[in-house]
Protein backbone atom coordinates (compact mmCIF):
# COMPACT_ATOMS: atom_id res chain seq x y z
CA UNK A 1 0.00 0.00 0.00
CA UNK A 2 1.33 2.95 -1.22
CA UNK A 3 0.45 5.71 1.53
CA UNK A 4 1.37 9.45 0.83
CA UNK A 5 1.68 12.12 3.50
CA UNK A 6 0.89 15.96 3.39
CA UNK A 7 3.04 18.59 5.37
CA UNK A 8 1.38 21.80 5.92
CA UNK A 9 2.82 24.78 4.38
CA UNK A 10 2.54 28.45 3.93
CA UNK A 11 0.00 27.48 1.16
CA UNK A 12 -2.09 25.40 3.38
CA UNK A 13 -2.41 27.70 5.70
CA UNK A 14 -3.13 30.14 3.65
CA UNK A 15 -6.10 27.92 1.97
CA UNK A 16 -7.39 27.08 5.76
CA UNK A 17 -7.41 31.16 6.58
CA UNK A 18 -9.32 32.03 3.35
CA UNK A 19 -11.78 29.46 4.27
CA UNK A 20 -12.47 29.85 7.83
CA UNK A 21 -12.91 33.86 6.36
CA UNK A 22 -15.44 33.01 3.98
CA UNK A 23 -17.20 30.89 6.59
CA UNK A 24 -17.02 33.71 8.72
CA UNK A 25 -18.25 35.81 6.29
CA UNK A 26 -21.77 33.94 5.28
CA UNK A 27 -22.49 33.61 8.77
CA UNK A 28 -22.19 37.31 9.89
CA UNK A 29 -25.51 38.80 8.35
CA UNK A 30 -26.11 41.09 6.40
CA UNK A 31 -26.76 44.95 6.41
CA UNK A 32 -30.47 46.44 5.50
CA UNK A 33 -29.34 47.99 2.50
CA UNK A 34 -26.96 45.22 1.66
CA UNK A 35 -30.83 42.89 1.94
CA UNK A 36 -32.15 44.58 -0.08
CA UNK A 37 -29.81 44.75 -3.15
CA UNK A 38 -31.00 40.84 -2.57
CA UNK A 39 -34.44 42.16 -4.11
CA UNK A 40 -35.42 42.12 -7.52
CA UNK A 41 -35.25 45.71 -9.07
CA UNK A 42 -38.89 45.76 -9.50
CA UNK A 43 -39.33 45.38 -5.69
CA UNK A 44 -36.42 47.38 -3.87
CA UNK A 45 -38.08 50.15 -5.91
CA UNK A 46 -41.29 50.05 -4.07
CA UNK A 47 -39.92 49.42 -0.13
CA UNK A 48 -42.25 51.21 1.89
CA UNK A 49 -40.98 49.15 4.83
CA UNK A 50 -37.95 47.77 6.44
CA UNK A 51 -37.71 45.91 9.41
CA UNK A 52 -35.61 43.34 11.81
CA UNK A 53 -35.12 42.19 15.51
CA UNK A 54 -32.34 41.15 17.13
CA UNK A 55 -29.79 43.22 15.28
CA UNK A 56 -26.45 43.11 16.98
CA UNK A 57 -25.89 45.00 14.84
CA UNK A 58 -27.27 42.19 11.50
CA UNK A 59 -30.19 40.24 12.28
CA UNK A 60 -30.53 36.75 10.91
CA UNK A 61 -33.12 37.91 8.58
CA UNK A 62 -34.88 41.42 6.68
CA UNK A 63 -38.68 41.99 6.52
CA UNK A 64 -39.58 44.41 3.85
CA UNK A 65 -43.08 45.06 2.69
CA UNK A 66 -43.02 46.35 -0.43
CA UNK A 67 -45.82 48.08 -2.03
CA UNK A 68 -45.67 46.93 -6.14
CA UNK A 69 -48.44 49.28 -7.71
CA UNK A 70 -46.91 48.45 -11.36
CA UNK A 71 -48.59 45.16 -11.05
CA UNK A 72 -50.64 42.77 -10.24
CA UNK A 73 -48.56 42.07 -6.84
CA UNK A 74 -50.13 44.79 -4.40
CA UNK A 75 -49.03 44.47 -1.11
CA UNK A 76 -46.04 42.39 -0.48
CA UNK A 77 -44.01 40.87 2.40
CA UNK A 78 -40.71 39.50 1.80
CA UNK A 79 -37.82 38.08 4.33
CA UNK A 80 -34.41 38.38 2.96
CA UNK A 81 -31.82 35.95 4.91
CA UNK A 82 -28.32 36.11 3.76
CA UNK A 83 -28.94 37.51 0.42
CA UNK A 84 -31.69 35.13 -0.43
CA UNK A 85 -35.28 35.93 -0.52
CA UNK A 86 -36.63 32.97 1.50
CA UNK A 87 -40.37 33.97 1.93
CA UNK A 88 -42.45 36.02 -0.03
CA UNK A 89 -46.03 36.51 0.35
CA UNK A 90 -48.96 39.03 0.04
CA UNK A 91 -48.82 41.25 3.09
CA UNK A 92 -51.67 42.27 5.18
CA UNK A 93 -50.60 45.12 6.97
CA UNK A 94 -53.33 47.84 6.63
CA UNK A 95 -51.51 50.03 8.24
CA UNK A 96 -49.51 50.21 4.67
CA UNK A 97 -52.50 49.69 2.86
CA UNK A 98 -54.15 52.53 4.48
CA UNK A 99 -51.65 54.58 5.38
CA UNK A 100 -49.09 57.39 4.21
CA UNK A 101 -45.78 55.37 3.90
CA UNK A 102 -44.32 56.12 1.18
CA UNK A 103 -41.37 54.54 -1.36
CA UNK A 104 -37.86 54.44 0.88
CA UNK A 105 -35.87 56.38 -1.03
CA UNK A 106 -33.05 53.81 -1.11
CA UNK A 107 -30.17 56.42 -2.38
CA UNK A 108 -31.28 59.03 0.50
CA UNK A 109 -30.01 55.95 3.03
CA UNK A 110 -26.56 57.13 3.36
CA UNK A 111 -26.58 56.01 7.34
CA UNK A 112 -27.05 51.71 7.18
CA UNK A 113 -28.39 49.84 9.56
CA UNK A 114 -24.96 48.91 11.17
CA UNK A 115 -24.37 53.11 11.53
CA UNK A 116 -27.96 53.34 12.94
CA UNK A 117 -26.62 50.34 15.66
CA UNK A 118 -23.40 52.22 16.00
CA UNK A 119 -25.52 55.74 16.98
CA UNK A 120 -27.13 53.48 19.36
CA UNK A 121 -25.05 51.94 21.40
CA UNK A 122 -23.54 55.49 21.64
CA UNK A 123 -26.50 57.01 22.84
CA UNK A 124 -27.47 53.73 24.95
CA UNK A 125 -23.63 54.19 26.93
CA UNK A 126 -24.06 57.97 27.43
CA UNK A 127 -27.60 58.67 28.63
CA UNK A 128 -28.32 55.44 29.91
CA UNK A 129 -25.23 54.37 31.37
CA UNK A 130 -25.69 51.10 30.08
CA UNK A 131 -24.63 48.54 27.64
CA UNK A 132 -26.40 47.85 24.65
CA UNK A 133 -27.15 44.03 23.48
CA UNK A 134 -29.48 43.83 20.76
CA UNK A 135 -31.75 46.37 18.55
CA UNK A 136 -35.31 46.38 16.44
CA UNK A 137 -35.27 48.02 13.19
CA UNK A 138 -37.85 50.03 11.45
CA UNK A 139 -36.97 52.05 8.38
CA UNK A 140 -39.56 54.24 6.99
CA UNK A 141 -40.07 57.44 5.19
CA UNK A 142 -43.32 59.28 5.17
CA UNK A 143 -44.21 61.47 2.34
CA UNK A 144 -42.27 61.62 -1.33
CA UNK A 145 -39.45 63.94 -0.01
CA UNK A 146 -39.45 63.58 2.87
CA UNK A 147 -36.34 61.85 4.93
CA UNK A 148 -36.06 57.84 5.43
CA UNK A 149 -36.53 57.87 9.07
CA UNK A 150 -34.94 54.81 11.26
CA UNK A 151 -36.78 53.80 14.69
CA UNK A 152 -34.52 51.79 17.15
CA UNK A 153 -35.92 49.56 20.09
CA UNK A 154 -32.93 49.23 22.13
CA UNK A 155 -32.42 46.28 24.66
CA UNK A 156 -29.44 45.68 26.74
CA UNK A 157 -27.74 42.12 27.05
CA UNK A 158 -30.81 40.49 29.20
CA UNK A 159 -32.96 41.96 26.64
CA UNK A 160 -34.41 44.35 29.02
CA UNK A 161 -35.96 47.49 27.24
CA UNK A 162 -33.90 50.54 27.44
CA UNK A 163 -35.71 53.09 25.00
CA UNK A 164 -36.62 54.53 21.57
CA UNK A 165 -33.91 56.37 19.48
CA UNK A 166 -35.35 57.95 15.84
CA UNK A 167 -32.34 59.32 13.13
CA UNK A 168 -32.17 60.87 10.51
CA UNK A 169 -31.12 57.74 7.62
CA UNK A 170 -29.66 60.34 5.72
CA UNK A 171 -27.36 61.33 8.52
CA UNK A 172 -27.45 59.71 11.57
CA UNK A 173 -28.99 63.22 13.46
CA UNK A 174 -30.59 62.08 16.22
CA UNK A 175 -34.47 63.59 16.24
CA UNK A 176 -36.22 61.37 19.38
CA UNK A 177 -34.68 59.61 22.35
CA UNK A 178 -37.29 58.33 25.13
């Protein structure tokens, strides 16, 4: 029997890095702008809604309702988990269907998710003294031109509630803290 051993070398290790990376990588989550890219062009156009729990700062998975008036689609609700749209359904929030939400301006987003998390855990240290563990998105914009808005639940790491913060998406300007 003809038996054939395999020293590691620089190469090897190399390989093993660029996997355990990768790895890494798929398992880290995703941004809400970086979810929706995951959307077909014909939806991330009409995102009237974008939401998540448990962001720390990337939640497992997206929630965008998306209202589709070019078609026959209406209302829709779709969950994006690592860039793949794994449920997609018509939505029955009335709140949307009845409501004044508006298109998210996707290009007007200039402060992500992860930024929003970052202004949050800020705020959460310095007028709450405490530390944050875990965030509930909302991303919203109400009226044509008016400014994507995003609403943070904040929780600290026993997922007791510590308070709303609202930004500015565009900036990151804090405009509510309670």
């Amino acid at each position: 029997m003809n038996t054939h051993r395999v020293t590691p070398t620089k190469n090897h290790s190399l390989l093993a890095l660029v996997l355990l990376f990768a790895c890494a990588t798929a398992e880290a989550g995703q941004s809400a702008k970086q979810a929706a890219f995951s959307l077909p062009d014909r939806y991330r156009e009409s995102i009237v809604k974008i939401s998540a729990d448990n962001g720390t700062p990337d939640p497992k998975d997206w929630f965008f309702v998306c209202r589709a008036s070019h078609s026959a689609d209406g209302i829709l609700s779709i969950t994006v988990r690592n860039g793949k749209i794994i449920q997609q359904k018509p939505s029955l929030d009335l709140r949307v269907a009845l409501g004044n939400y508006s298109k998210i301006n996707l290009s007007k987003v200039l402060v992500d998710s992860r930024g929003a998390f970052a202004v949050a855990q800020r705020y959460v240290s310095q007028e709450k003294g405490a530390t944050l563990g875990n965030v509930s998105y909302l991303l919203q914009q109400s009226g044509e031109d008016a400014e994507p808005i995003w609403s943070i639940w904040c929780y600290d790491p026993s997922v007791k509630y510590l308070g709303l913060l609202k930004l500015m998406a565009s900036t990151g300007d804090v405009i509510l803290w309670e």
